[in-house]
PDB file of N, CA and C in Angstrom:
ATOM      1  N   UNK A   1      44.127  42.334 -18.959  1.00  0.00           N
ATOM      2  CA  UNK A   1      45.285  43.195 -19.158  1.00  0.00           C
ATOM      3  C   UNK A   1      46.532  42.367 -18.842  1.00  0.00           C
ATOM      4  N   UNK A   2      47.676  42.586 -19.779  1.00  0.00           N
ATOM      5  CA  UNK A   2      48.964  42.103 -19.535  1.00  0.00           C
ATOM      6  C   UNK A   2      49.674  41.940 -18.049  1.00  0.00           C
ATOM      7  N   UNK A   3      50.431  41.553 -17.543  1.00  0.00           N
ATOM      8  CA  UNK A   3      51.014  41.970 -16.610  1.00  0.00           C
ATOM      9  C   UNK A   3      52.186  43.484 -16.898  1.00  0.00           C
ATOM     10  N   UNK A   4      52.569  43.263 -17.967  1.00  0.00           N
ATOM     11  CA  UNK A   4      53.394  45.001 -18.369  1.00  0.00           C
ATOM     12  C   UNK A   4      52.491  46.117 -18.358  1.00  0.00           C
ATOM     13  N   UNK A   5      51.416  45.861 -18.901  1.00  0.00           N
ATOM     14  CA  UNK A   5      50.855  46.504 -18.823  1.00  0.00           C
ATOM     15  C   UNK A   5      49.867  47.490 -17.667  1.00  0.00           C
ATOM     16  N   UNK A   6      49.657  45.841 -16.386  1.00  0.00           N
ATOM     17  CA  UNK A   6      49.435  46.190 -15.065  1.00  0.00           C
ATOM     18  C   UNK A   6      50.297  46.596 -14.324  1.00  0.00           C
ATOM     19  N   UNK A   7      51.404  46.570 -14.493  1.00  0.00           N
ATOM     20  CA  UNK A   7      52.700  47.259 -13.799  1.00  0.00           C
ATOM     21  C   UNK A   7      52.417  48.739 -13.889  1.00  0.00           C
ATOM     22  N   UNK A   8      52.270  48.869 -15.312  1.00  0.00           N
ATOM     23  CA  UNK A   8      52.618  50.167 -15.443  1.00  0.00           C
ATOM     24  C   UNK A   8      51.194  51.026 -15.250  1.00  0.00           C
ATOM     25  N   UNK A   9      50.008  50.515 -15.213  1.00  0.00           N
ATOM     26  CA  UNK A   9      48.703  50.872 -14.693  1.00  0.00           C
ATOM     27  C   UNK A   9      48.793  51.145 -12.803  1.00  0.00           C
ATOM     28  N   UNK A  10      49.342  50.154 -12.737  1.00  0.00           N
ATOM     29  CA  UNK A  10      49.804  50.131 -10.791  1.00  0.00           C
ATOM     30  C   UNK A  10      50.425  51.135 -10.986  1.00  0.00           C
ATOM     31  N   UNK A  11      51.646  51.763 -11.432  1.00  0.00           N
ATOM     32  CA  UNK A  11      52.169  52.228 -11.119  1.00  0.00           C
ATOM     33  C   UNK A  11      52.373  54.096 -11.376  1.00  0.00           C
ATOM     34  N   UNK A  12      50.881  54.147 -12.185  1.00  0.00           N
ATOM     35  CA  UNK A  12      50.653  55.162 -12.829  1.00  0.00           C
ATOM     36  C   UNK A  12      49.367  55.655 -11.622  1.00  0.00           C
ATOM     37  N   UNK A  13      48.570  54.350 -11.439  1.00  0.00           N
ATOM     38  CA  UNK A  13      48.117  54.933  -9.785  1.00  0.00           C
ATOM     39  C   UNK A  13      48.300  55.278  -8.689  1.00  0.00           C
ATOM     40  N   UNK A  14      50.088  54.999  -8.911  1.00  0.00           N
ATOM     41  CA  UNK A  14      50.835  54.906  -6.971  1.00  0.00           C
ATOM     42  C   UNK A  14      51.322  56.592  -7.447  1.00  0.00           C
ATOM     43  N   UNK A  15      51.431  56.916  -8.627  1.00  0.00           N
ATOM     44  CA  UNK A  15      52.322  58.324  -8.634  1.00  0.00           C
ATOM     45  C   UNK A  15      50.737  59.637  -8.751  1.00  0.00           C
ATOM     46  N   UNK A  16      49.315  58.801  -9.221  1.00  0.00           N
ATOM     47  CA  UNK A  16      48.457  59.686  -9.094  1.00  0.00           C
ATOM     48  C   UNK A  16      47.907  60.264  -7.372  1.00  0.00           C
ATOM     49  N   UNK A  17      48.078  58.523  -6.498  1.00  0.00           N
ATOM     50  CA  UNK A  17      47.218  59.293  -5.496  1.00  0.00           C
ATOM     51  C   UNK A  17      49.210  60.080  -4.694  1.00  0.00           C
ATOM     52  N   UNK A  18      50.016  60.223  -4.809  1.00  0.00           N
ATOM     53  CA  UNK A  18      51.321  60.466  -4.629  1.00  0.00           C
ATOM     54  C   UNK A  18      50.797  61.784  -4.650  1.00  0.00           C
ATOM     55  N   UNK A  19      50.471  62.428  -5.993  1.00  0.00           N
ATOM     56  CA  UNK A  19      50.476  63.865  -7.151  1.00  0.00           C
ATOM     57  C   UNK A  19      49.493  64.450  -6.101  1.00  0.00           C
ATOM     58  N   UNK A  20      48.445  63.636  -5.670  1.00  0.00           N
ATOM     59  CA  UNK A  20      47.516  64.688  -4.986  1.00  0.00           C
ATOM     60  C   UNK A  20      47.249  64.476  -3.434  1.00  0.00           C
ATOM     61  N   UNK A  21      48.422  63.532  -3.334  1.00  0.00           N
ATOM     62  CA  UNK A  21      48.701  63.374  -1.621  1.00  0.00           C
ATOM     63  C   UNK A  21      47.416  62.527  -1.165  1.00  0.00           C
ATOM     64  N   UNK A  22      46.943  61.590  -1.710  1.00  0.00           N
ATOM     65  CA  UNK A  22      45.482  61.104  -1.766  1.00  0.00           C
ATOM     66  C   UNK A  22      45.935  59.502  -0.524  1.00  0.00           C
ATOM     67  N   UNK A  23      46.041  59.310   0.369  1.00  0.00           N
ATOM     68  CA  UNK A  23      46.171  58.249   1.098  1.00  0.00           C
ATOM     69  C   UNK A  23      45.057  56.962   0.541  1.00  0.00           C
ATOM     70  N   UNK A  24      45.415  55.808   0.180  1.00  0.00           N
ATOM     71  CA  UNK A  24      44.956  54.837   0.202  1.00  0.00           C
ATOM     72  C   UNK A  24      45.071  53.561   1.480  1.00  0.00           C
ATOM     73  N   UNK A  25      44.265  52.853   1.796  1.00  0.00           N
ATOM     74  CA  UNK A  25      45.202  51.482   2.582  1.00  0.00           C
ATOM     75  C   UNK A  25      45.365  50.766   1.711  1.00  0.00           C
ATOM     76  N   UNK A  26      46.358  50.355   2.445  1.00  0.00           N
ATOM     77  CA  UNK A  26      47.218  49.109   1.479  1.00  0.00           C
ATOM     78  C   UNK A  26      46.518  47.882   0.598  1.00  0.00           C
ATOM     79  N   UNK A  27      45.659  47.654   1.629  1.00  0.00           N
ATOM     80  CA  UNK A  27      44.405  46.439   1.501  1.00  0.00           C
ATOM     81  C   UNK A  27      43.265  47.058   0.345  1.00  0.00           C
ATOM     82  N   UNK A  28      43.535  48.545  -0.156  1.00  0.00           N
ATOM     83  CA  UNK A  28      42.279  49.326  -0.944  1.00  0.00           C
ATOM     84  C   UNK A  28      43.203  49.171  -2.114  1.00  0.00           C
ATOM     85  N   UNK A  29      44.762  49.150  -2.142  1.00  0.00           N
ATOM     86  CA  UNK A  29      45.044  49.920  -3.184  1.00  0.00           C
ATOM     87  C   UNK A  29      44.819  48.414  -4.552  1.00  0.00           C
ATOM     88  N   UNK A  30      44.698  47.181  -4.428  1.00  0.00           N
ATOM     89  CA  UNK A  30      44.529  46.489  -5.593  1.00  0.00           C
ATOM     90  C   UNK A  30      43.032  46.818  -6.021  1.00  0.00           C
ATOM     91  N   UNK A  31      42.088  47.746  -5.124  1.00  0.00           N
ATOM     92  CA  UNK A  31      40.646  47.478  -5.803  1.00  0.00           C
ATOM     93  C   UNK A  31      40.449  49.423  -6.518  1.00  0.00           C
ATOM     94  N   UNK A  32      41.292  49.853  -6.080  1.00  0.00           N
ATOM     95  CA  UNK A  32      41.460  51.323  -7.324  1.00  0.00           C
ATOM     96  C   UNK A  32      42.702  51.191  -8.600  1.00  0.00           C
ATOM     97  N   UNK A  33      43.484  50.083  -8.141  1.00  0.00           N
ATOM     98  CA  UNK A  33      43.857  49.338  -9.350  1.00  0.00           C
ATOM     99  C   UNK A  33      42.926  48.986 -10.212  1.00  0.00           C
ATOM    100  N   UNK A  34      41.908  47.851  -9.611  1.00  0.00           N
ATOM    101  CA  UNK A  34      41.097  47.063 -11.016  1.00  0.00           C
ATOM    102  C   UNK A  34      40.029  48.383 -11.396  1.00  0.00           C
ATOM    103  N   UNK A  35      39.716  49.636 -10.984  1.00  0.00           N
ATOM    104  CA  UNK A  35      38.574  50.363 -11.508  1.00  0.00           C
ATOM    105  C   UNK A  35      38.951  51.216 -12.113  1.00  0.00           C
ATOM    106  N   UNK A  36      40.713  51.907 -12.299  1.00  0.00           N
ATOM    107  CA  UNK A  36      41.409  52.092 -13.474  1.00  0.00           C
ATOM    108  C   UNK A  36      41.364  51.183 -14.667  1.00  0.00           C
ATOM    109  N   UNK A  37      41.779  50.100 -13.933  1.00  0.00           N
ATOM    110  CA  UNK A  37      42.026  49.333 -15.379  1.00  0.00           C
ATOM    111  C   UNK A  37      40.444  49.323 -16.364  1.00  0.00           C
ATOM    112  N   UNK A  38      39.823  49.083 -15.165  1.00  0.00           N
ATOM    113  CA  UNK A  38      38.006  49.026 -15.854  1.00  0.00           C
ATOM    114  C   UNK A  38      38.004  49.901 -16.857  1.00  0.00           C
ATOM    115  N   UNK A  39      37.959  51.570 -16.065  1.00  0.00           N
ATOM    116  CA  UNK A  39      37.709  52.460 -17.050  1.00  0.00           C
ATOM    117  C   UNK A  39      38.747  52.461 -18.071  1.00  0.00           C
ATOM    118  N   UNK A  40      40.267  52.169 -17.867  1.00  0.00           N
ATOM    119  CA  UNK A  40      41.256  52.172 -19.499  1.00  0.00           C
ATOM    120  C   UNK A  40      40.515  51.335 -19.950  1.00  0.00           C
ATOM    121  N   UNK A  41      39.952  50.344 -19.993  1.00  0.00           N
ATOM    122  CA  UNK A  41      39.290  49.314 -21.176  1.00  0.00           C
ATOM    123  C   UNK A  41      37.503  49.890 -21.804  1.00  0.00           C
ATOM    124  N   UNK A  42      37.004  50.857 -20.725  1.00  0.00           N
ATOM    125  CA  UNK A  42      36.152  51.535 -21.755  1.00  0.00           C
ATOM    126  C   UNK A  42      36.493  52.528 -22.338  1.00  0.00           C
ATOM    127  N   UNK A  43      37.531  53.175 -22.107  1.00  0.00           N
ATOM    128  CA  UNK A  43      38.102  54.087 -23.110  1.00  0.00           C
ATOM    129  C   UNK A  43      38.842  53.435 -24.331  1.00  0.00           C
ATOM    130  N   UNK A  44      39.200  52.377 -24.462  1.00  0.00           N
ATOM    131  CA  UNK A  44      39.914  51.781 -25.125  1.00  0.00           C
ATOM    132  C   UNK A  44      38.710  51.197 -26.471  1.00  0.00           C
ATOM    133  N   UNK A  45      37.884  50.766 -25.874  1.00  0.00           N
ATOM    134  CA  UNK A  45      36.546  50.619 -26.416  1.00  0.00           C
ATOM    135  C   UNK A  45      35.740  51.743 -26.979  1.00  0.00           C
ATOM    136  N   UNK A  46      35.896  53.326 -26.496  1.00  0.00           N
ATOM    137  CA  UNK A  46      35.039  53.979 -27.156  1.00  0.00           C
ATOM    138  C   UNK A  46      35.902  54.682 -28.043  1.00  0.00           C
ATOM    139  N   UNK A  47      37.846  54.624 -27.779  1.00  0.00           N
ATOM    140  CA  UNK A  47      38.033  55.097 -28.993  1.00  0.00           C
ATOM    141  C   UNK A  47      38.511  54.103 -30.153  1.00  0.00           C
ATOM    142  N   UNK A  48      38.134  52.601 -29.733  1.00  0.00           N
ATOM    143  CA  UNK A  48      38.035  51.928 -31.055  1.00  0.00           C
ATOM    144  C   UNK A  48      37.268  52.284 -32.086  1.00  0.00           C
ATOM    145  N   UNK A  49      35.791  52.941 -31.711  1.00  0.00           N
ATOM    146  CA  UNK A  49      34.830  53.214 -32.370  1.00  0.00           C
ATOM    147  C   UNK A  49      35.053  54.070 -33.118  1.00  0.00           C
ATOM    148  N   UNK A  50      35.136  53.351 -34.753  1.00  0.00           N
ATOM    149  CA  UNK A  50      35.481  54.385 -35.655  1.00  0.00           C
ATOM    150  C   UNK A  50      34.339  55.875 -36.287  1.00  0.00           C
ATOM    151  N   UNK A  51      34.560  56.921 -36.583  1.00  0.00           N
ATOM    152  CA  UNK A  51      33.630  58.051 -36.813  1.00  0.00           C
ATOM    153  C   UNK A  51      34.326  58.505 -37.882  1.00  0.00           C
ATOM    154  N   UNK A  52      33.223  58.885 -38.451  1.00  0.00           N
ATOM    155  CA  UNK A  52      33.326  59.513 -40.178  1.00  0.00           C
ATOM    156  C   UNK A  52      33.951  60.710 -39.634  1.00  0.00           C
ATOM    157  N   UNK A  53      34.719  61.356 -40.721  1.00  0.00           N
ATOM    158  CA  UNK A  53      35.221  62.630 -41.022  1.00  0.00           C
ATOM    159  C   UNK A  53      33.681  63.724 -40.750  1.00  0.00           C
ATOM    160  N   UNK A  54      32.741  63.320 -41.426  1.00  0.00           N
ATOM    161  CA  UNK A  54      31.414  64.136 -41.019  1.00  0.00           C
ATOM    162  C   UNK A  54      30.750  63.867 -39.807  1.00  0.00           C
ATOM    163  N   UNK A  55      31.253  63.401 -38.974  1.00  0.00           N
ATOM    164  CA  UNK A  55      31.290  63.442 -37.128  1.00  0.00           C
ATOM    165  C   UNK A  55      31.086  64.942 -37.040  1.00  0.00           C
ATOM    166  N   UNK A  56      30.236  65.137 -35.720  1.00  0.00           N
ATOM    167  CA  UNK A  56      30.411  66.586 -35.460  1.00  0.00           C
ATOM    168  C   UNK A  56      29.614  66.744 -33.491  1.00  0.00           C
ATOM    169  N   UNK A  57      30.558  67.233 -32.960  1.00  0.00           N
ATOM    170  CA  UNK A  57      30.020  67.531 -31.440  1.00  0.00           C
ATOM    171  C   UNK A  57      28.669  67.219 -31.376  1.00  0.00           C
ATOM    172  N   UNK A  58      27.694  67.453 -30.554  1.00  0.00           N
ATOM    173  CA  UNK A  58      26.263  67.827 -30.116  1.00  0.00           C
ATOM    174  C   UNK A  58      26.364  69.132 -29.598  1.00  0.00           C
ATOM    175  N   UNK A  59      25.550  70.318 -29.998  1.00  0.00           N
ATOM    176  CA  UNK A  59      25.630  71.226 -29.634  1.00  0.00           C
ATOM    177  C   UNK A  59      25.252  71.076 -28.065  1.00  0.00           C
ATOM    178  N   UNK A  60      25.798  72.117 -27.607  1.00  0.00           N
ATOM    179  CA  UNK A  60      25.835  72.377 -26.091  1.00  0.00           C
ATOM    180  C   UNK A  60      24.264  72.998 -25.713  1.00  0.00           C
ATOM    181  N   UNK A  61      23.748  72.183 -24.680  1.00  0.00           N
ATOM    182  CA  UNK A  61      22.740  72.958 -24.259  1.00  0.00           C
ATOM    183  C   UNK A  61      22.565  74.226 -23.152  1.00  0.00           C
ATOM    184  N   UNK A  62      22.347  75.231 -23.964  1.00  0.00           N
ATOM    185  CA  UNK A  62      21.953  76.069 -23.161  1.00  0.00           C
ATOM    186  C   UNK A  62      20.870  76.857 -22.618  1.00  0.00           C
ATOM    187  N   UNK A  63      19.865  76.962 -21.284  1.00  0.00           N
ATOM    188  CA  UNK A  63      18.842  77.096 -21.221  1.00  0.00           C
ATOM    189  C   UNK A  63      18.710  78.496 -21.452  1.00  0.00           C
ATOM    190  N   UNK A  64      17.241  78.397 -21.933  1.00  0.00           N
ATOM    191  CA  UNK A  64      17.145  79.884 -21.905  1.00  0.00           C
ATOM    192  C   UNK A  64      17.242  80.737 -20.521  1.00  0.00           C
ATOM    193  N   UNK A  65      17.210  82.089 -20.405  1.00  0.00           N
ATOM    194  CA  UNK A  65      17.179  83.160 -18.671  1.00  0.00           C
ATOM    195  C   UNK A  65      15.518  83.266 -18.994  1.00  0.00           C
ATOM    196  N   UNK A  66      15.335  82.738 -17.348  1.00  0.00           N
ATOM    197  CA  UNK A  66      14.352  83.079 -16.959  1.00  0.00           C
ATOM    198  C   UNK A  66      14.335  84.351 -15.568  1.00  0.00           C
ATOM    199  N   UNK A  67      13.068  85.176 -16.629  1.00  0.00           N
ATOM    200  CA  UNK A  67      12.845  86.098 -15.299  1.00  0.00           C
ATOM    201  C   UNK A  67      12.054  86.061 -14.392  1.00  0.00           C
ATOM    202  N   UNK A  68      12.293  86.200 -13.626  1.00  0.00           N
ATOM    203  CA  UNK A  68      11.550  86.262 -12.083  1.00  0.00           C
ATOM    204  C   UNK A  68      10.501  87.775 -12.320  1.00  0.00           C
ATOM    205  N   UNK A  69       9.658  87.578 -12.231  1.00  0.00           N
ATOM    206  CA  UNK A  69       8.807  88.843 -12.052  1.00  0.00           C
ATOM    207  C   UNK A  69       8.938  89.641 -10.394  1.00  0.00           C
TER     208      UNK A  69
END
């Protein structure tokens, strides 16, 4: 990743744990840096993956009710 780009990844993590009052140490906060960046690069990767117009969900599984006798 760029450095503009890590700026603004850093800095999109300092206003998330901020948003939910989430304390980091100082010494933690470059290693929830790199496991953002990790996951932006598999997202970046799964929506490279192009899908036909005839793409369609997986239906949702739902179990059947079981009764208890």
């Amino acid at each position: 990743m760029d450095d503009e780009n890590s700026a603004g990844l850093a800095a999109y993590v300092d206003a998330a744990l901020t948003l939910v009052d989430l304390p980091v140490e100082p010494e933690l906060r470059p290693r929830v840096v790199m496991h953002f960046d990790i996951a932006a690069a598999l997202a970046r990767t799964l929506l490279a993956f192009p899908l036909g117009d005839e793409a369609e969900p997986a239906p949702v599984y739902r179990p059947a009710a079981v009764r208890v006798p």
